[in-house]
Protein backbone atom coordinates (compact mmCIF):
# COMPACT_ATOMS: atom_id res chain seq x y z
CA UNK A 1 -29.73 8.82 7.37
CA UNK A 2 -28.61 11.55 4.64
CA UNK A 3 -25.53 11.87 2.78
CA UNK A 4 -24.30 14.22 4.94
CA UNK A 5 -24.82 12.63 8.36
CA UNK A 6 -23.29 9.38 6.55
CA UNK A 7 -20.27 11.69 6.39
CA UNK A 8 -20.32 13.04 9.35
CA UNK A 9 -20.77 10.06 10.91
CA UNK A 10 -17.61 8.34 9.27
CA UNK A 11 -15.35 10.85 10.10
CA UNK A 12 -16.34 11.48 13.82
CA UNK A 13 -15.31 7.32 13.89
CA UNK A 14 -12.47 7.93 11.76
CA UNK A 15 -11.29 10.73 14.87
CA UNK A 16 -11.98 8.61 17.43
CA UNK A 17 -9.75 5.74 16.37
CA UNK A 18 -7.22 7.80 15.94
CA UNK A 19 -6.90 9.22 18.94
CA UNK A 20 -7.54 6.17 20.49
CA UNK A 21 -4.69 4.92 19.07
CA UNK A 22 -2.37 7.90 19.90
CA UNK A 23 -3.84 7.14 23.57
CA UNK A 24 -3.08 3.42 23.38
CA UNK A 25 0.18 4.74 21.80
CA UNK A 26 0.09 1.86 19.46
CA UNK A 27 3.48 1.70 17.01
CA UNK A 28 3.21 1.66 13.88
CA UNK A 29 4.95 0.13 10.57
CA UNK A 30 8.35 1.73 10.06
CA UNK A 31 9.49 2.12 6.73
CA UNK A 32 9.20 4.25 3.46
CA UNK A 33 5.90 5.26 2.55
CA UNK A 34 4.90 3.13 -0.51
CA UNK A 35 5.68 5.47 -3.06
CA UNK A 36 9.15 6.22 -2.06
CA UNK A 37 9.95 2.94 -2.81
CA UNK A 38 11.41 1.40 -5.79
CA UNK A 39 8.40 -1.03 -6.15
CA UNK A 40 6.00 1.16 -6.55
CA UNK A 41 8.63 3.29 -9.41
CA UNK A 42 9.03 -0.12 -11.30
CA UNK A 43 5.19 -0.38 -11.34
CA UNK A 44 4.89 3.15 -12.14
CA UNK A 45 7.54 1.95 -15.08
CA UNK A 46 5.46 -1.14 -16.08
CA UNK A 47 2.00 0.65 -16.39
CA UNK A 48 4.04 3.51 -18.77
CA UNK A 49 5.38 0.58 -21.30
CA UNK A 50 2.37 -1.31 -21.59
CA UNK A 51 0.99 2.48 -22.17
CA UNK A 52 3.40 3.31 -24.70
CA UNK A 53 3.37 -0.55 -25.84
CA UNK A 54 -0.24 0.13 -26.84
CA UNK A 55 -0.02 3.36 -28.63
CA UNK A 56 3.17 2.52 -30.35
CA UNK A 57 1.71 -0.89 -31.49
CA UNK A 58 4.89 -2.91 -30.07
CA UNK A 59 3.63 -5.34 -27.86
CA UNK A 60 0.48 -7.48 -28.52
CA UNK A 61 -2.64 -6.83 -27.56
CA UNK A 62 -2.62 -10.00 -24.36
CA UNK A 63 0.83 -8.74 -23.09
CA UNK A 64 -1.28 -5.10 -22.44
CA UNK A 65 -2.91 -6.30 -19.69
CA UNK A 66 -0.36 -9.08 -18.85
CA UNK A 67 2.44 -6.29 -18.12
CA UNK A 68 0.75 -4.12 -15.26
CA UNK A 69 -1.06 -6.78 -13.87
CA UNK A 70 2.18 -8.38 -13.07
CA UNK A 71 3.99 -5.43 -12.12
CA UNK A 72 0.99 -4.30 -9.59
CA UNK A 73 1.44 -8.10 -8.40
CA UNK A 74 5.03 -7.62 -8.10
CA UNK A 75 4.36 -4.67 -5.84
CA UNK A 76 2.04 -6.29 -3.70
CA UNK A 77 4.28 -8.76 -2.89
CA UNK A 78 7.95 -6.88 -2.58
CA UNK A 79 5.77 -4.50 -0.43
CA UNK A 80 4.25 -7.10 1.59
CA UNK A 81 7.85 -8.65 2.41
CA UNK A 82 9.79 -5.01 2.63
CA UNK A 83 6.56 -4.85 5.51
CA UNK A 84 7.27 -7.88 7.19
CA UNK A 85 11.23 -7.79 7.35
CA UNK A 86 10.51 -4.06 8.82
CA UNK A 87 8.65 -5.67 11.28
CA UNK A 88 10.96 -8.56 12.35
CA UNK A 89 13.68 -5.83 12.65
CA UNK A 90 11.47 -3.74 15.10
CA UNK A 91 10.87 -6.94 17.15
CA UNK A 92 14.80 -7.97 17.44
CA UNK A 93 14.98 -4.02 18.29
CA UNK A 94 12.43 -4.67 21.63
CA UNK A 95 9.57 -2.90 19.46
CA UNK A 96 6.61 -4.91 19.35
CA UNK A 97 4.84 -4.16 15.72
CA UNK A 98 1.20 -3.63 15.71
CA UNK A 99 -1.38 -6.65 16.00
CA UNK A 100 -3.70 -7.21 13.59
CA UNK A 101 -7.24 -7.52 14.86
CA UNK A 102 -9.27 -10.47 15.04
């Protein structure tokens, strides 16, 4: 199979979930999308100070990698529970969030 067909191929699947999903009329995740929120800004923030921490010759070498690391971490995990509170609220609301699936 060439390139092309590869690509073909993955976006004639790509189509077909989709609209089986608008047929199935699945819901989906209510909430901001992920940069909108002030996670992904104090990320953005971290990744700019270690940055400038680096070129400036402020913080140490370790801390470099230590600061975005932890603020992509923190983002993961705010954004993960922002997610899942979104969620409950839709279920105490009568919407049923999507199922993962199995």
């Amino acid at each position: 199979m060439s390139l092309w067909q590869k690509i073909k191929a993955f976006f004639a699947v790509k189509s077909y979930i989709q609209n089986d999903l608008k047929e199935a009329k699945m819901p989906t995740a209510s909430g901001k999308p992920g940069w909108q929120t002030t996670e992904f800004w104090v990320t953005v923030a971290s990744q700019a100070a270690a940055i400038w921490g680096l070129l400036k010759g402020v913080v140490p070498a370790p801390w470099n990698v230590i600061i975005p690391v932890a603020g992509a971490a923190i983002y993961a995990v705010a954004r993960t529970i922002a997610k899942a509170v979104s969620d409950i609220q839709a279920a105490k609301a009568g919407n049923t969030p999507p199922v993962p699936a199995s």
